[in-house]
PDB file of N, CA and C in Angstrom:
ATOM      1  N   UNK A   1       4.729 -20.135 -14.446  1.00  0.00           N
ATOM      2  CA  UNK A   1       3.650 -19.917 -13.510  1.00  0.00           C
ATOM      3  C   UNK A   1       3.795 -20.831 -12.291  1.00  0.00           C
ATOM      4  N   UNK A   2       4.303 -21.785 -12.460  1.00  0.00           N
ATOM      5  CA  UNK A   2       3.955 -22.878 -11.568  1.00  0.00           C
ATOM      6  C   UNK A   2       5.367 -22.363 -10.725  1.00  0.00           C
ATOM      7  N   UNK A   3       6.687 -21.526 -10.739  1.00  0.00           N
ATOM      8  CA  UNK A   3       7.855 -21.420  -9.967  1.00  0.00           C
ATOM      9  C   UNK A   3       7.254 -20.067  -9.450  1.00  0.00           C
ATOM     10  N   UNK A   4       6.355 -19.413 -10.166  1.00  0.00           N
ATOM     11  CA  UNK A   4       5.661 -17.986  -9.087  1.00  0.00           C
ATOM     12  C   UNK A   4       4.648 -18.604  -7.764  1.00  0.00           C
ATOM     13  N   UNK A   5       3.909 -19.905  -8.542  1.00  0.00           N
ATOM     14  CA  UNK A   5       3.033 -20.025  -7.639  1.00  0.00           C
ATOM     15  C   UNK A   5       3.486 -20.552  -6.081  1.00  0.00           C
ATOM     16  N   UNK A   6       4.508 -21.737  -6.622  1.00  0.00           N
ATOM     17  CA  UNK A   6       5.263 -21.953  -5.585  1.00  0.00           C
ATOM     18  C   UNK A   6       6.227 -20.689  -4.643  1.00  0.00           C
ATOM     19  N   UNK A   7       6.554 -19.560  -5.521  1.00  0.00           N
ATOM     20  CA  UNK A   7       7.332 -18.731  -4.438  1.00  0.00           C
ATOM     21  C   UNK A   7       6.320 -17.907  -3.271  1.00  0.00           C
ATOM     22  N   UNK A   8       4.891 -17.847  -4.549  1.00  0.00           N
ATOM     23  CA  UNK A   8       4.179 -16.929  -3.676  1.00  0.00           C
ATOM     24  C   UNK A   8       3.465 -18.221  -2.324  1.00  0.00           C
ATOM     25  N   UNK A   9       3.392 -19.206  -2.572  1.00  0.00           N
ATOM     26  CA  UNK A   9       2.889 -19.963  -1.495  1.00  0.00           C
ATOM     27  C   UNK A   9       4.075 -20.520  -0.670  1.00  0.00           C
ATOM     28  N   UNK A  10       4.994 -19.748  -0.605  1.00  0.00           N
ATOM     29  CA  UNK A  10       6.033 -20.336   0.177  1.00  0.00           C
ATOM     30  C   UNK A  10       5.781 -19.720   1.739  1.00  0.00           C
ATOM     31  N   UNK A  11       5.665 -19.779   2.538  1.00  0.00           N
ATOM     32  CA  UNK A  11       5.800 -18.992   3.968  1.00  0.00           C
ATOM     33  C   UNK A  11       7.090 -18.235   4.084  1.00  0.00           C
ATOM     34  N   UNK A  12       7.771 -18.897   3.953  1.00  0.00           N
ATOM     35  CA  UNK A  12       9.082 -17.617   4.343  1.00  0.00           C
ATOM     36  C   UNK A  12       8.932 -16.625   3.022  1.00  0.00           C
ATOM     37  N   UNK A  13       8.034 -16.276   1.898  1.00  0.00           N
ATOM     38  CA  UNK A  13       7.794 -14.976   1.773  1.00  0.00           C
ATOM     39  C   UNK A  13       6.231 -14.181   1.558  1.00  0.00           C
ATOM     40  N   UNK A  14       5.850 -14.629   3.001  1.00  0.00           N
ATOM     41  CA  UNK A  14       4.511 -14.128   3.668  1.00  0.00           C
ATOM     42  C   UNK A  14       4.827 -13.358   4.650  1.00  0.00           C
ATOM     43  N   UNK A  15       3.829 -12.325   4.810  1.00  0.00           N
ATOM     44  CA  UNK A  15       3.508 -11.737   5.865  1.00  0.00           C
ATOM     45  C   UNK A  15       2.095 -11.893   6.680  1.00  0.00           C
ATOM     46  N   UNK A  16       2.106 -12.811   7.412  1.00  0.00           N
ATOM     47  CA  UNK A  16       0.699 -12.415   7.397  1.00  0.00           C
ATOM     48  C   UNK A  16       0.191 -11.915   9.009  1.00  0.00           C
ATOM     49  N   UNK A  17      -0.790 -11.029   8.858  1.00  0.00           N
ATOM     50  CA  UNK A  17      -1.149 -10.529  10.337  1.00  0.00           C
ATOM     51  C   UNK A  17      -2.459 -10.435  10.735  1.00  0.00           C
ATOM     52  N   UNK A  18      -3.595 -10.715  11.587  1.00  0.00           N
ATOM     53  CA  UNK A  18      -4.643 -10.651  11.971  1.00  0.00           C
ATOM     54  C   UNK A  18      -5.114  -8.760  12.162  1.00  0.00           C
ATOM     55  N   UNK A  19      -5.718  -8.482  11.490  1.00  0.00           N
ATOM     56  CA  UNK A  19      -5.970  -6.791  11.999  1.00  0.00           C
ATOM     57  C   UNK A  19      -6.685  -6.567  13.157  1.00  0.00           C
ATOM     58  N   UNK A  20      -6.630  -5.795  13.926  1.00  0.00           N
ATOM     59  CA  UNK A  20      -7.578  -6.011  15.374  1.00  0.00           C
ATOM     60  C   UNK A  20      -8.682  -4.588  14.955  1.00  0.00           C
ATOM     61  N   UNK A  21      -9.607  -4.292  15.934  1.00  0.00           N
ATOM     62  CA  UNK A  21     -10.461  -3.415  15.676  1.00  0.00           C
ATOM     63  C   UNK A  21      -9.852  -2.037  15.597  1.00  0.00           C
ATOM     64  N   UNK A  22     -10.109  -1.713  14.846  1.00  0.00           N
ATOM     65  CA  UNK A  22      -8.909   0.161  14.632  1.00  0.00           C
ATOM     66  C   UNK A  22      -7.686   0.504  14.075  1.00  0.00           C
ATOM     67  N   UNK A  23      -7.403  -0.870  13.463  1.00  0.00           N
ATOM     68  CA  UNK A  23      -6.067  -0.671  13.146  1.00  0.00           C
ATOM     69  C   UNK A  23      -6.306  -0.460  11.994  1.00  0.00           C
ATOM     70  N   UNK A  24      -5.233  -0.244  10.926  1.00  0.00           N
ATOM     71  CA  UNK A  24      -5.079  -0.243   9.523  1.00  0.00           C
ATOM     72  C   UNK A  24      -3.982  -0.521   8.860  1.00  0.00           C
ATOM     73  N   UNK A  25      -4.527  -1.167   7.789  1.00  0.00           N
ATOM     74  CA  UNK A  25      -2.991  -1.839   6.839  1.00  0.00           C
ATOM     75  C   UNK A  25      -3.404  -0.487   5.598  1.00  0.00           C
ATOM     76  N   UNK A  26      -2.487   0.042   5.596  1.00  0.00           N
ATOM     77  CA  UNK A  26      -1.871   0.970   3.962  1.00  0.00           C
ATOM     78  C   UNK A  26      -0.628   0.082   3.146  1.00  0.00           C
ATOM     79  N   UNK A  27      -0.898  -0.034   1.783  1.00  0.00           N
ATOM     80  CA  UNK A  27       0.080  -0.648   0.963  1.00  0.00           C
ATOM     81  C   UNK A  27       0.171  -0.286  -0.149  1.00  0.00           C
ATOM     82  N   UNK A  28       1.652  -0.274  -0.907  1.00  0.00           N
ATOM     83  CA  UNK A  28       1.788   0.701  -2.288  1.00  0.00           C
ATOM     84  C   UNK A  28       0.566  -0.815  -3.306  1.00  0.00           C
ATOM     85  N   UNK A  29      -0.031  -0.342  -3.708  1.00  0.00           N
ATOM     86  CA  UNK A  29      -0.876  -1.457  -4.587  1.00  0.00           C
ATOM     87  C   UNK A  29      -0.225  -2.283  -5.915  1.00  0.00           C
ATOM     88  N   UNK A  30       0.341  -1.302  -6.169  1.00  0.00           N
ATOM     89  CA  UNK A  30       1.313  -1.586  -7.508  1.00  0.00           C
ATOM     90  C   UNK A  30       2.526  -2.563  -7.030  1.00  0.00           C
ATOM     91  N   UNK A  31       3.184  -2.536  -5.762  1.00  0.00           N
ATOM     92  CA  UNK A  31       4.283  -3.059  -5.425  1.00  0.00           C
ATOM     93  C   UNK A  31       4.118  -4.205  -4.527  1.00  0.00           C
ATOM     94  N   UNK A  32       2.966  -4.664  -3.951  1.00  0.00           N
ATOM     95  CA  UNK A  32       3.015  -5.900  -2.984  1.00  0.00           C
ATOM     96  C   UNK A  32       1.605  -6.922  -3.981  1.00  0.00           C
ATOM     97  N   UNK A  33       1.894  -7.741  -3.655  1.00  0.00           N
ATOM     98  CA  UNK A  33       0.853  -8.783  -4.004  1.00  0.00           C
ATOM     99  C   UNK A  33       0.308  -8.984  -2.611  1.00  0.00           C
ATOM    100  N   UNK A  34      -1.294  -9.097  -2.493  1.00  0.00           N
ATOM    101  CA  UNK A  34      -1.727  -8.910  -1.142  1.00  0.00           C
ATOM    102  C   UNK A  34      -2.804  -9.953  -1.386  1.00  0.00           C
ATOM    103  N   UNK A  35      -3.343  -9.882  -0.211  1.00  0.00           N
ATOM    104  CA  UNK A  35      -5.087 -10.769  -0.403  1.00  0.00           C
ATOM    105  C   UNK A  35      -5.113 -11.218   0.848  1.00  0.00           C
ATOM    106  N   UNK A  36      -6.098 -12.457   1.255  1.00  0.00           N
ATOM    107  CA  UNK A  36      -6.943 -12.365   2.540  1.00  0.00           C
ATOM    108  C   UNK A  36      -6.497 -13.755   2.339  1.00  0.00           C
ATOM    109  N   UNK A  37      -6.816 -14.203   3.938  1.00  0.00           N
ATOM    110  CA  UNK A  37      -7.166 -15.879   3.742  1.00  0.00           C
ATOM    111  C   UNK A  37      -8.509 -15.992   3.932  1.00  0.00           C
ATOM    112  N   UNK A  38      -9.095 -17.417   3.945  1.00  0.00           N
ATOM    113  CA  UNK A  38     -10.634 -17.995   3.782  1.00  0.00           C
ATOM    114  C   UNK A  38     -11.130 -17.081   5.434  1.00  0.00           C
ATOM    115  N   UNK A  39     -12.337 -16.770   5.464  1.00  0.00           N
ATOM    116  CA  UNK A  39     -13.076 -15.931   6.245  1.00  0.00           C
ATOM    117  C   UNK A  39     -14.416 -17.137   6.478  1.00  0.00           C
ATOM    118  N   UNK A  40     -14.652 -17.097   8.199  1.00  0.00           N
ATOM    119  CA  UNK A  40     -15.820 -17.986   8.251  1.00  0.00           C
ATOM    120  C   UNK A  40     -16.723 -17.096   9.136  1.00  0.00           C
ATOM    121  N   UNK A  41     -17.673 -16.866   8.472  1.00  0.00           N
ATOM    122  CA  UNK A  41     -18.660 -15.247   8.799  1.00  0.00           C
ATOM    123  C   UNK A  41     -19.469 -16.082  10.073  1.00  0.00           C
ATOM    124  N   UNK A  42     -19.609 -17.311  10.453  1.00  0.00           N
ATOM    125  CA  UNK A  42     -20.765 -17.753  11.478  1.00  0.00           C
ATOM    126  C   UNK A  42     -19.213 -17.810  12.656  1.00  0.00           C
ATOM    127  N   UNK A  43     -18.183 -17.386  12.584  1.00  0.00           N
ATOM    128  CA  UNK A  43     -17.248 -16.975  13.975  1.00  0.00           C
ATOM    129  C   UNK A  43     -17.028 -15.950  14.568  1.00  0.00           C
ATOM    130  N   UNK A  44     -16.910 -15.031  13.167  1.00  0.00           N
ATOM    131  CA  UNK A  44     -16.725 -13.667  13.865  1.00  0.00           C
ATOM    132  C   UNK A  44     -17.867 -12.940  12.693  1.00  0.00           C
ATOM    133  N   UNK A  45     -17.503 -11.438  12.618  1.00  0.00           N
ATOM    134  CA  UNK A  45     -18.028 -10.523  11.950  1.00  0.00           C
ATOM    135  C   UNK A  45     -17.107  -9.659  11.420  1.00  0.00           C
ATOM    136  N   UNK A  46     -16.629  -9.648  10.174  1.00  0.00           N
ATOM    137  CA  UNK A  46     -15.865  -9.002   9.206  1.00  0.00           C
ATOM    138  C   UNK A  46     -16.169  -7.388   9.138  1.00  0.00           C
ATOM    139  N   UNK A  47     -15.897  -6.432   9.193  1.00  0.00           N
ATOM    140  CA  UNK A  47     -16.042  -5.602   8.262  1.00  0.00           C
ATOM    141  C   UNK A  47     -14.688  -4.754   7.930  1.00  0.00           C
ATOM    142  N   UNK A  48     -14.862  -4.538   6.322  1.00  0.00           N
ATOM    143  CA  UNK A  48     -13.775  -4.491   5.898  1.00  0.00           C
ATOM    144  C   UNK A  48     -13.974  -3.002   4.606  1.00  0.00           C
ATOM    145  N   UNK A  49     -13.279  -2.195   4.880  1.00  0.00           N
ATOM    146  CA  UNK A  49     -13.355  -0.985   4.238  1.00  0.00           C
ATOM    147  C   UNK A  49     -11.977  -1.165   3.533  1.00  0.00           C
ATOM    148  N   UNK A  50     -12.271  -0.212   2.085  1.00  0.00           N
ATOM    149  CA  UNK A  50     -11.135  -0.179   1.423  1.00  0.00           C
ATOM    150  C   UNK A  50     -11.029   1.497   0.783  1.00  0.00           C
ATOM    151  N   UNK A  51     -10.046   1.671   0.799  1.00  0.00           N
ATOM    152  CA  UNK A  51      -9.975   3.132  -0.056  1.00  0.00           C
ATOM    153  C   UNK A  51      -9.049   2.795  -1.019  1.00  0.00           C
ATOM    154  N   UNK A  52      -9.058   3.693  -2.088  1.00  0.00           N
ATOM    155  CA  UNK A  52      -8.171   3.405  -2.880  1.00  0.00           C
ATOM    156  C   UNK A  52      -7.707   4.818  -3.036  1.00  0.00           C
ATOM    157  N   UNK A  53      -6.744   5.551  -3.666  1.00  0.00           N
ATOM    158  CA  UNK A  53      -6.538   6.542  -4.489  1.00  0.00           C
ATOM    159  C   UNK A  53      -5.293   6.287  -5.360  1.00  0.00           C
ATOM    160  N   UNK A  54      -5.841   7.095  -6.705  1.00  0.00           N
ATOM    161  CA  UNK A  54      -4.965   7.264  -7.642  1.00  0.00           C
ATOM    162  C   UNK A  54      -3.533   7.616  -7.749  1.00  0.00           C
ATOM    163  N   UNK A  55      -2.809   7.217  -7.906  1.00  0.00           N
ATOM    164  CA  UNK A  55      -1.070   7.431  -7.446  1.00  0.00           C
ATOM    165  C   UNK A  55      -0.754   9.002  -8.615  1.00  0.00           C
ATOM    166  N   UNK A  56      -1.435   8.732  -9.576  1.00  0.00           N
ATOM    167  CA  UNK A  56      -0.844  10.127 -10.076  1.00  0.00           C
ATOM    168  C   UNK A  56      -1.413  11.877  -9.754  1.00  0.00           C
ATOM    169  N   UNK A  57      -2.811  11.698  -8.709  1.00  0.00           N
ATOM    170  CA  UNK A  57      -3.105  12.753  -7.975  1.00  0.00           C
ATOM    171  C   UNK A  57      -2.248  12.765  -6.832  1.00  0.00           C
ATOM    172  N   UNK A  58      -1.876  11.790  -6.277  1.00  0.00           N
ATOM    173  CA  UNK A  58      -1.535  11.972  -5.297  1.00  0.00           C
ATOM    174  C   UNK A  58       0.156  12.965  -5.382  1.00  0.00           C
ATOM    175  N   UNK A  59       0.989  12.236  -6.567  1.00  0.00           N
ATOM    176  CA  UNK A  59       2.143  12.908  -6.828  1.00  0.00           C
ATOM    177  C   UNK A  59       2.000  14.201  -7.287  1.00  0.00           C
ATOM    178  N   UNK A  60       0.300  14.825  -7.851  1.00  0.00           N
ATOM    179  CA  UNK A  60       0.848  16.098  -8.468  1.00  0.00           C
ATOM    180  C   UNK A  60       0.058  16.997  -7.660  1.00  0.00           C
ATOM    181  N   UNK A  61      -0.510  16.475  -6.452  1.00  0.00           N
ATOM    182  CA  UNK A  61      -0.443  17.246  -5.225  1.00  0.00           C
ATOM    183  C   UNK A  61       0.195  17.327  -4.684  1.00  0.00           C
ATOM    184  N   UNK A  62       1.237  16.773  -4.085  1.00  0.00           N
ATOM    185  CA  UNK A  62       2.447  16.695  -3.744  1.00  0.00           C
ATOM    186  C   UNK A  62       3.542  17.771  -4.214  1.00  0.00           C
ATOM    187  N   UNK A  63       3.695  17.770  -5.918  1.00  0.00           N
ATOM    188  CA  UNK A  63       4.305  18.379  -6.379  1.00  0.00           C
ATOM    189  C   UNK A  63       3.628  20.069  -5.867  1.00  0.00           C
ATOM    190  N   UNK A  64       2.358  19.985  -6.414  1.00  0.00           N
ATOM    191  CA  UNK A  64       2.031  21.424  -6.208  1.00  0.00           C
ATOM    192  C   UNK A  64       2.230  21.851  -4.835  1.00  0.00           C
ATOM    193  N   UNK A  65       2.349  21.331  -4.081  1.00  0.00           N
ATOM    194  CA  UNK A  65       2.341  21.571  -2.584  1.00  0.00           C
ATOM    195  C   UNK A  65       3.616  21.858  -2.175  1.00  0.00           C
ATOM    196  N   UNK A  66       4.340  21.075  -2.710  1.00  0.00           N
ATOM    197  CA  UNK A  66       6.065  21.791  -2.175  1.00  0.00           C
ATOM    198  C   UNK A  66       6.581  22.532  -3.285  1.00  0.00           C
ATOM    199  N   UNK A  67       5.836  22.823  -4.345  1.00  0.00           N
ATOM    200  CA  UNK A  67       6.422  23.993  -4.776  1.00  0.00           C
ATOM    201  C   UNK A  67       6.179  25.178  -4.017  1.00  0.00           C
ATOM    202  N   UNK A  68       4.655  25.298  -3.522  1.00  0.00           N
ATOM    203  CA  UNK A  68       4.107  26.406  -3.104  1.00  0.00           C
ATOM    204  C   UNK A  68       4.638  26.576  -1.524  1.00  0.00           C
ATOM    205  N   UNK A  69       5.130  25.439  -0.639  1.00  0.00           N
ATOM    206  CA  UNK A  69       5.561  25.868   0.600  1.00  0.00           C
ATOM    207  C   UNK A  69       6.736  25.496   0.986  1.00  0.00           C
ATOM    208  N   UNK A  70       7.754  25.108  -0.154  1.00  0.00           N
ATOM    209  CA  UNK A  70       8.820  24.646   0.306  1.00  0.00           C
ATOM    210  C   UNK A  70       9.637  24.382  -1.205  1.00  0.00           C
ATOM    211  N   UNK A  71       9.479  26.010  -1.884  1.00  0.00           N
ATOM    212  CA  UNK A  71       9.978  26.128  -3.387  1.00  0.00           C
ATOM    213  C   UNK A  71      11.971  25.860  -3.277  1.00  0.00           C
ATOM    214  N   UNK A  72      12.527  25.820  -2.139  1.00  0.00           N
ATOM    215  CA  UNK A  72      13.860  25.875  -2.061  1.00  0.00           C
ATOM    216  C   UNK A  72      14.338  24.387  -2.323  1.00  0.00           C
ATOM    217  N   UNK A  73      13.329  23.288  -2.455  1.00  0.00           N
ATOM    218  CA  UNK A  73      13.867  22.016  -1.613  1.00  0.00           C
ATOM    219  C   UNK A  73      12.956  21.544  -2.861  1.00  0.00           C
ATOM    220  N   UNK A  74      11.976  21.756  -3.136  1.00  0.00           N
ATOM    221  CA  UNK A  74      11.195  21.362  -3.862  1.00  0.00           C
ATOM    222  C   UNK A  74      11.618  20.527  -5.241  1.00  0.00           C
ATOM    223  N   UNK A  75      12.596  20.874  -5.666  1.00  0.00           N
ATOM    224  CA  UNK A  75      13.386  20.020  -7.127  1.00  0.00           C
ATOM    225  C   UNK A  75      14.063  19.126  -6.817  1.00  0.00           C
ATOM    226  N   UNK A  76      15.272  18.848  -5.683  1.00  0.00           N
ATOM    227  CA  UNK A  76      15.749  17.972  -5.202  1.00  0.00           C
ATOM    228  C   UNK A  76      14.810  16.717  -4.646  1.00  0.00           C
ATOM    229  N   UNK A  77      13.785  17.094  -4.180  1.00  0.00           N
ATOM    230  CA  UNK A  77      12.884  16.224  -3.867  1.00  0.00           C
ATOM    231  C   UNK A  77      12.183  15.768  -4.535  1.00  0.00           C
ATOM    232  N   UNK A  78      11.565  16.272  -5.212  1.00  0.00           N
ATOM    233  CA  UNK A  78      10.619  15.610  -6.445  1.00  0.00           C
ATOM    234  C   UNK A  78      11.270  14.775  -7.779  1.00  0.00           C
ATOM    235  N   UNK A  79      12.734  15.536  -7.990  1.00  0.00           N
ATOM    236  CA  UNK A  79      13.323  14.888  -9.428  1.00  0.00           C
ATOM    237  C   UNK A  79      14.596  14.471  -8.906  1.00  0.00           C
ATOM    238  N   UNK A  80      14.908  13.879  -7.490  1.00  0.00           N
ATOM    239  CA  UNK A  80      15.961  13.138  -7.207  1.00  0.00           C
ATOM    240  C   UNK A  80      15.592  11.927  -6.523  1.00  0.00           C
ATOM    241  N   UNK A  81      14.341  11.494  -6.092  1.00  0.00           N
ATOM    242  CA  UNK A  81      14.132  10.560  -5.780  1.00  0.00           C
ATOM    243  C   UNK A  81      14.128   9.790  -4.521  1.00  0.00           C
ATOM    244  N   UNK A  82      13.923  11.484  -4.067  1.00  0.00           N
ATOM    245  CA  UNK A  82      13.847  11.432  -2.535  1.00  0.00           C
ATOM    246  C   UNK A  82      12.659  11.028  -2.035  1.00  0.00           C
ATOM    247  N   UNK A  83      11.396  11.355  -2.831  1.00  0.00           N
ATOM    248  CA  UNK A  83      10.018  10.978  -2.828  1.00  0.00           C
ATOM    249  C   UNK A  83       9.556  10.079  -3.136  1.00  0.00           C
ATOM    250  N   UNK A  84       8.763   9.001  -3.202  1.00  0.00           N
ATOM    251  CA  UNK A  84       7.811   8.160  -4.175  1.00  0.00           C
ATOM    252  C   UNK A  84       8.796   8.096  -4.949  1.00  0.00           C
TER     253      UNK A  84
END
């Protein structure tokens, strides 16, 4: 624990970026370790929306969707790993 904690508090493997009004961060949830730094609400005014969705609707809409409009391509893509 203590050689994770140190890698994850290392700066050279941070990203970190200020969001401005309108922008948006999307991230695979499963694959990044994410989070905020300390927030001081009497400087600015936060607001902060989150969506989430389920990764396995999302793939079997996907699937159903290029079967139905793009049945030629549709297997190579889905079971070669061209996708997600």
């Amino acid at each position: 624990m203590a050689e994770l904690t140190r890698l994850i508090c290392d700066p050279q493997n941070q990203f970190q970026h200020q969001l401005q009004p309108g922008e948006v961060l999307v991230f695979d949830n499963q694959r990044v370790l994410h989070g905020r730094t300390a927030f001081d609400p009497t400087l600015a005014v936060r607001h902060l929306r989150s969506c989430n969705i389920d990764r396995d609707g999302v793939h079997s809409a996907f699937r159903t969707l290029a079967r139905r409009f793009a049945p030629e391509e549709a297997e190579a893509v889905l079971y070669q790993g061209a996708v997600f």
